[in-house]
Protein backbone atom coordinates (compact mmCIF):
# COMPACT_ATOMS: atom_id res chain seq x y z
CA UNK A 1 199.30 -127.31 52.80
CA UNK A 2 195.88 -128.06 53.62
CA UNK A 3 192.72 -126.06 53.80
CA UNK A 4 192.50 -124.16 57.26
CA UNK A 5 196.52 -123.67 57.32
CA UNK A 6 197.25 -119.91 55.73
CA UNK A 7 197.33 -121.56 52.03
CA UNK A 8 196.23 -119.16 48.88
CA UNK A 9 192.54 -117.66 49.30
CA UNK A 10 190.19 -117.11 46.37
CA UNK A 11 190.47 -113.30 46.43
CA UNK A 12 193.94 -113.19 45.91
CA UNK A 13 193.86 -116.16 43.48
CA UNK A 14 191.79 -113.82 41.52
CA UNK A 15 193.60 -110.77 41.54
CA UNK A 16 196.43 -113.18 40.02
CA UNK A 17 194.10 -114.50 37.44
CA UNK A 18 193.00 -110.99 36.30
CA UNK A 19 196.63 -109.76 36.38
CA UNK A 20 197.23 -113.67 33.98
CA UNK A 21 199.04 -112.57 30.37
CA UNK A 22 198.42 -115.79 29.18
CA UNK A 23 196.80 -119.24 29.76
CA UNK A 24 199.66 -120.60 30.81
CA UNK A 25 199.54 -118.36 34.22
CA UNK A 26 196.40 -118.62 34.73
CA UNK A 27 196.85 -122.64 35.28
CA UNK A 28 199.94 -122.07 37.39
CA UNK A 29 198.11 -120.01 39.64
CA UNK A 30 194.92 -122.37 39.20
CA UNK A 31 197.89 -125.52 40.53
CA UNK A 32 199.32 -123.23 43.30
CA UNK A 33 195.69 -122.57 44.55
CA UNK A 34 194.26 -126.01 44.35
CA UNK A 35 197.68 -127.73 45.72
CA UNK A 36 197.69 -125.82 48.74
CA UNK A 37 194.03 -126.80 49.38
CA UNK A 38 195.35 -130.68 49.58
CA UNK A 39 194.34 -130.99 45.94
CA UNK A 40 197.66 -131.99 43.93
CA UNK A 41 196.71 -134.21 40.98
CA UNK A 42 194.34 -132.04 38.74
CA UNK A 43 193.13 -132.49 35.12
CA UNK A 44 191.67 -129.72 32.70
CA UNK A 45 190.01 -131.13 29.67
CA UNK A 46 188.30 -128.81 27.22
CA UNK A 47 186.66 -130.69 24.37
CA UNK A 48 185.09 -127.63 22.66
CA UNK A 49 187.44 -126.51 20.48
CA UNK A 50 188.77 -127.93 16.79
CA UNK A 51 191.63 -129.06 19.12
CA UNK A 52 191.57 -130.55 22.06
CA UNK A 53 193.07 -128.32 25.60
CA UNK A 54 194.09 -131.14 28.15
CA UNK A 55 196.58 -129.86 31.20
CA UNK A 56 197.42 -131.72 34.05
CA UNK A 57 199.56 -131.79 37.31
CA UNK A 58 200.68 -135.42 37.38
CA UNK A 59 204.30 -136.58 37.64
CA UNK A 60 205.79 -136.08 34.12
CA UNK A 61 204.53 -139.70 32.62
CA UNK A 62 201.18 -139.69 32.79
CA UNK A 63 199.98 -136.68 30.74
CA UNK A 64 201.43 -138.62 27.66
CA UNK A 65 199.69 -141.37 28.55
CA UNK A 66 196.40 -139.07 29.57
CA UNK A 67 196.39 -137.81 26.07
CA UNK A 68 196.56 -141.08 24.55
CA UNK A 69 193.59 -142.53 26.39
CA UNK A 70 191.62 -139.01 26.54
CA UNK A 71 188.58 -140.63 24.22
CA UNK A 72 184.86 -139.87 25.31
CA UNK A 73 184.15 -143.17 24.63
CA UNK A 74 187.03 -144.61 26.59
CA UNK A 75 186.97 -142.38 29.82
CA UNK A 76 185.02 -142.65 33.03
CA UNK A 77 185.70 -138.64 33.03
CA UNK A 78 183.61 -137.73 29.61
CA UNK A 79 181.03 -140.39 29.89
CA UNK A 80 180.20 -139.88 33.40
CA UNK A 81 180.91 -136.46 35.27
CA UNK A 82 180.31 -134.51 32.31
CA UNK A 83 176.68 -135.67 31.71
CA UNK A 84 175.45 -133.75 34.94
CA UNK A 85 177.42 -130.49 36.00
CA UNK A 86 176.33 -131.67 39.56
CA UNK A 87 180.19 -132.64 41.69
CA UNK A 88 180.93 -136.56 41.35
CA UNK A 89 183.42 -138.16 43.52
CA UNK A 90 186.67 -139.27 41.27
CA UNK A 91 189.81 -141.54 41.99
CA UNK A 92 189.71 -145.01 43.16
CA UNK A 93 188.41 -144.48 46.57
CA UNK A 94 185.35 -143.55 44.72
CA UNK A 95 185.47 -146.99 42.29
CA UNK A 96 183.22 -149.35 44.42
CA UNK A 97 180.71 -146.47 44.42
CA UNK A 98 180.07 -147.06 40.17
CA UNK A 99 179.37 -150.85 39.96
CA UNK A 100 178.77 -149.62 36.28
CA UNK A 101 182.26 -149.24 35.46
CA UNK A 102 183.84 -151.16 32.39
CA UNK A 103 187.05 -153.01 33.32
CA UNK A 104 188.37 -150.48 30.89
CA UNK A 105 187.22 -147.74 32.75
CA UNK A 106 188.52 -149.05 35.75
CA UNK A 107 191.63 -149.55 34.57
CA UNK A 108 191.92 -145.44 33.33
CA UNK A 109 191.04 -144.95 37.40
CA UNK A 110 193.64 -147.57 38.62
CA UNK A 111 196.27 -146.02 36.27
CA UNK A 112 195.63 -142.45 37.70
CA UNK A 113 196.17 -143.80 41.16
CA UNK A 114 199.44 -145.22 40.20
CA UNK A 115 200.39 -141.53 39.42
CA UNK A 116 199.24 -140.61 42.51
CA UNK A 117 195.49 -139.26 42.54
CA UNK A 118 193.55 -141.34 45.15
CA UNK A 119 190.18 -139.07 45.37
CA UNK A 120 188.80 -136.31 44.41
CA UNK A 121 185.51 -134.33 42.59
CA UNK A 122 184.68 -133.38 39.13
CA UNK A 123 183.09 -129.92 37.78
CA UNK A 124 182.01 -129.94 34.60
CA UNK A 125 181.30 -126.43 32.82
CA UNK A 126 180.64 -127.87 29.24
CA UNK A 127 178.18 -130.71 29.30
CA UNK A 128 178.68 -133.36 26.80
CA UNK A 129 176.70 -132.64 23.67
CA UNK A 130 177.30 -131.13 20.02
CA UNK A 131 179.56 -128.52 21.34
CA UNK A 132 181.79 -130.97 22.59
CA UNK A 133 182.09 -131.20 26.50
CA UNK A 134 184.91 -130.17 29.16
CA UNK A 135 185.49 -129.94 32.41
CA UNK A 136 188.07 -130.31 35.64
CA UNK A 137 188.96 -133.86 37.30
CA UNK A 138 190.04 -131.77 40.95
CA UNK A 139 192.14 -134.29 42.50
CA UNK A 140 194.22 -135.53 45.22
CA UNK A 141 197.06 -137.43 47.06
CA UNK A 142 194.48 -137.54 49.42
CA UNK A 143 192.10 -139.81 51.15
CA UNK A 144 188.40 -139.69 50.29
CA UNK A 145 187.44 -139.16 53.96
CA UNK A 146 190.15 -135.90 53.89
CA UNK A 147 188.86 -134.70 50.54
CA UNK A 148 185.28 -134.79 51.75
CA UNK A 149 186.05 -132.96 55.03
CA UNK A 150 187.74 -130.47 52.71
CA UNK A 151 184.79 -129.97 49.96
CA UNK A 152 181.73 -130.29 53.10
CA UNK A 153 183.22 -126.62 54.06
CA UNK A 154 184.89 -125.07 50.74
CA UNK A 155 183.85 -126.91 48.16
CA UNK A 156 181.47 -124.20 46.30
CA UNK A 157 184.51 -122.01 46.73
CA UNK A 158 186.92 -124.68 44.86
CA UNK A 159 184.67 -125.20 42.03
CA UNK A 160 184.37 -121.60 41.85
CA UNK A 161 187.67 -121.06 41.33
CA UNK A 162 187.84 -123.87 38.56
CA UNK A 163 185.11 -122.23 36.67
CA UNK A 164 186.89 -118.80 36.94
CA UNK A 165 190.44 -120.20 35.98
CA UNK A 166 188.45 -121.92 32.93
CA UNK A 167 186.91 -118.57 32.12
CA UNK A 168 190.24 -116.76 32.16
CA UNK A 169 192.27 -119.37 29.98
CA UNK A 170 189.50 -119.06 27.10
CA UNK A 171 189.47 -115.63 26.98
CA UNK A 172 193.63 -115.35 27.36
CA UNK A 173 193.68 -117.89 24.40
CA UNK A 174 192.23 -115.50 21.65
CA UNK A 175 193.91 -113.25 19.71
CA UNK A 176 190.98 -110.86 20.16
CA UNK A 177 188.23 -110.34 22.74
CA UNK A 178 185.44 -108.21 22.06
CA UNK A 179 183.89 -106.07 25.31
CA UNK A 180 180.99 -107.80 26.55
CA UNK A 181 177.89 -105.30 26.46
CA UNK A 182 176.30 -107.57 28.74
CA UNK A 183 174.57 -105.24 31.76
CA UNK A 184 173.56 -106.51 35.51
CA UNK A 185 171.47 -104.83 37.46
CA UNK A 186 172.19 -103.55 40.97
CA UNK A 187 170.81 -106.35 42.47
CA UNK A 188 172.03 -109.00 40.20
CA UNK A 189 175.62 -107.15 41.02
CA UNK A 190 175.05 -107.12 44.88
CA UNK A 191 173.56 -110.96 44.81
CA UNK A 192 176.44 -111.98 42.96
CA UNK A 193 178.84 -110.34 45.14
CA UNK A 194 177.38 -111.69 48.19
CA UNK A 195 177.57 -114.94 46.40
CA UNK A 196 180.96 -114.48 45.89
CA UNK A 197 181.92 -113.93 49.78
CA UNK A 198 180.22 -117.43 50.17
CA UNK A 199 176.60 -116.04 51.63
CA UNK A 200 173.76 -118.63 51.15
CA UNK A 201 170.33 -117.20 49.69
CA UNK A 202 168.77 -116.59 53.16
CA UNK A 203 171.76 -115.04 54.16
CA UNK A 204 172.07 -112.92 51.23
CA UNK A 205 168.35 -111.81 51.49
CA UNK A 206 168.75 -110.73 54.90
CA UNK A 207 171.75 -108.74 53.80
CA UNK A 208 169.91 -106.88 51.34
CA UNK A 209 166.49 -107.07 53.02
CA UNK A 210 164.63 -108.59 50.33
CA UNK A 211 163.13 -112.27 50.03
CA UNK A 212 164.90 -115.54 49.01
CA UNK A 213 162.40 -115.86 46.59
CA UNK A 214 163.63 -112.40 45.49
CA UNK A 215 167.38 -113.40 45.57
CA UNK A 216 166.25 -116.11 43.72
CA UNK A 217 165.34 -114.21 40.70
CA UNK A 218 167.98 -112.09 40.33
CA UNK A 219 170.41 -114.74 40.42
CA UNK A 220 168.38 -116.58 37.67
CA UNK A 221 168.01 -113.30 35.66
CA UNK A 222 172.23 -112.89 36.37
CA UNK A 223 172.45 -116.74 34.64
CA UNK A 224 170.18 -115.82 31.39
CA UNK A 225 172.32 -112.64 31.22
CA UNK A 226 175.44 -114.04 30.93
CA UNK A 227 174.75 -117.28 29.35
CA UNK A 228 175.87 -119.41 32.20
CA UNK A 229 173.96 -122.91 33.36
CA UNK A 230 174.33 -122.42 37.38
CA UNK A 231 174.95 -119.91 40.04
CA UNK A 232 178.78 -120.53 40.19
CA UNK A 233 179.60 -120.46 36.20
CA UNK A 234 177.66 -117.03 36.42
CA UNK A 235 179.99 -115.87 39.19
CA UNK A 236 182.99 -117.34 37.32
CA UNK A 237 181.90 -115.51 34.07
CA UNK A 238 181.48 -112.12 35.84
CA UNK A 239 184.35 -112.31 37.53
CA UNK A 240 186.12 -113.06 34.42
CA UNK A 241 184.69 -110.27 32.55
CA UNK A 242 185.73 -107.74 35.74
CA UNK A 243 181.73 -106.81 36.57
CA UNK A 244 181.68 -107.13 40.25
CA UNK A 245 183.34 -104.48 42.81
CA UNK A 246 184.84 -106.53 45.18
């Protein structure tokens, strides 16, 4: 099912996610969402840890081979889309666009398109540095001209929802979680909620009759409060911790 046709929204793909007892449901509700948005062939790689967290929803075959191969220095994935937290196009239909590639690199990229992926985008939401790096490889059966016409109009709202999933499974995978005493404001709530519906700054600022400029602090003081690098990992970190009324 593809985007447009009456496939899983992100409200209700939260409501599962809250209602999640464990990682494990969070990702099957994380595959049901993305699959039904034409995007069948995902990879989750968290690097943070002691141990590494790799899932993926390949044909049984490759994550064996996935884990073998999942070396920083070996994958396009680490070296590449998790040096910028910015969306890069993935799968071979994307090859030609990195003449930078090492035949070994190439080769990671050809395999996955064996097993299926053909295209899709990365979003990263642990830059690669001392504290390791992570991030999701959203892919697809798909052509890149589909995919594309697929992110142009929901593509904030996918990486959203791989930022929250991502949020959910680290929490769900410790024994103990302390209550965040983080606070927002009112406005840093209501931006963020607006955010959440998918309103642009001008839009939100006419909503709340304030100034972009305006919206744009709030949003920045919403990041510093809750530790997060952009606009999206601060929604997905909110939403995690169950601070918005939505």
């Amino acid at each position: 099912m593809l985007a447009g046709d009456a496939a899983l929204t992100i409200e209700a793909l939260v409501d599962r996610i809250v209602l999640a007892k464990s990682a494990d449901n969070v990702w099957e509700a994380a595959q049901l969402y993305f699959s039904e948005h034409g995007f069948d062939r995902l990879i989750y790689a968290d690097l943070t840890g002691a141990e590494p967290v790799l899932r993926n929803s390949f044909p049984d075959g490759f994550g064996e081979y996935y884990a073998d191969v999942c070396n920083p220095a070996d994958d396009p994935f680490f070296r590449y889309c998790c040096a910028t937290l910015a969306p890069i196009g993935t799968g071979l239909d994307y090859v030609d666009d990195y003449p930078y590639l090492s035949a070994s690199e190439r080769q990671i990229i050809e395999t996955a398109r064996g097993a299926g992926m053909r295209s899709g985008f990365s979003c990263t939401f642990q830059l690669n540095g001392k504290s390791g790096m992570g991030g999701w490889n959203i892919g697809s059966t798909l052509a890149r001209d589909q995919i594309e016409s697929i992110t142009s109009d929901q593509g904030h709202t996918l990486r959203l929802a791989a930022l929250f999933a991502h949020e959910r499974m680290i929490a769900l995978q410790h024994t103990t979680v302390t209550p965040t005493t983080t606070k927002l404001s009112p406005r840093e709530h209501d931006c963020l909620v607006y955010l959440a519906a998918g309103m642009k700054t001008q839009q939100i600022a006419d909503a709340l009759g304030i100034k972009t400029v305006t919206v744009e602090l709030h949003l920045r003081r919403a990041r510093e409060r809750l530790g997060a690098r952009t606009r999206e990992q601060a929604l997905a970190k909110a939403l995690s911790l169950q601070m918005l009324r939505i």
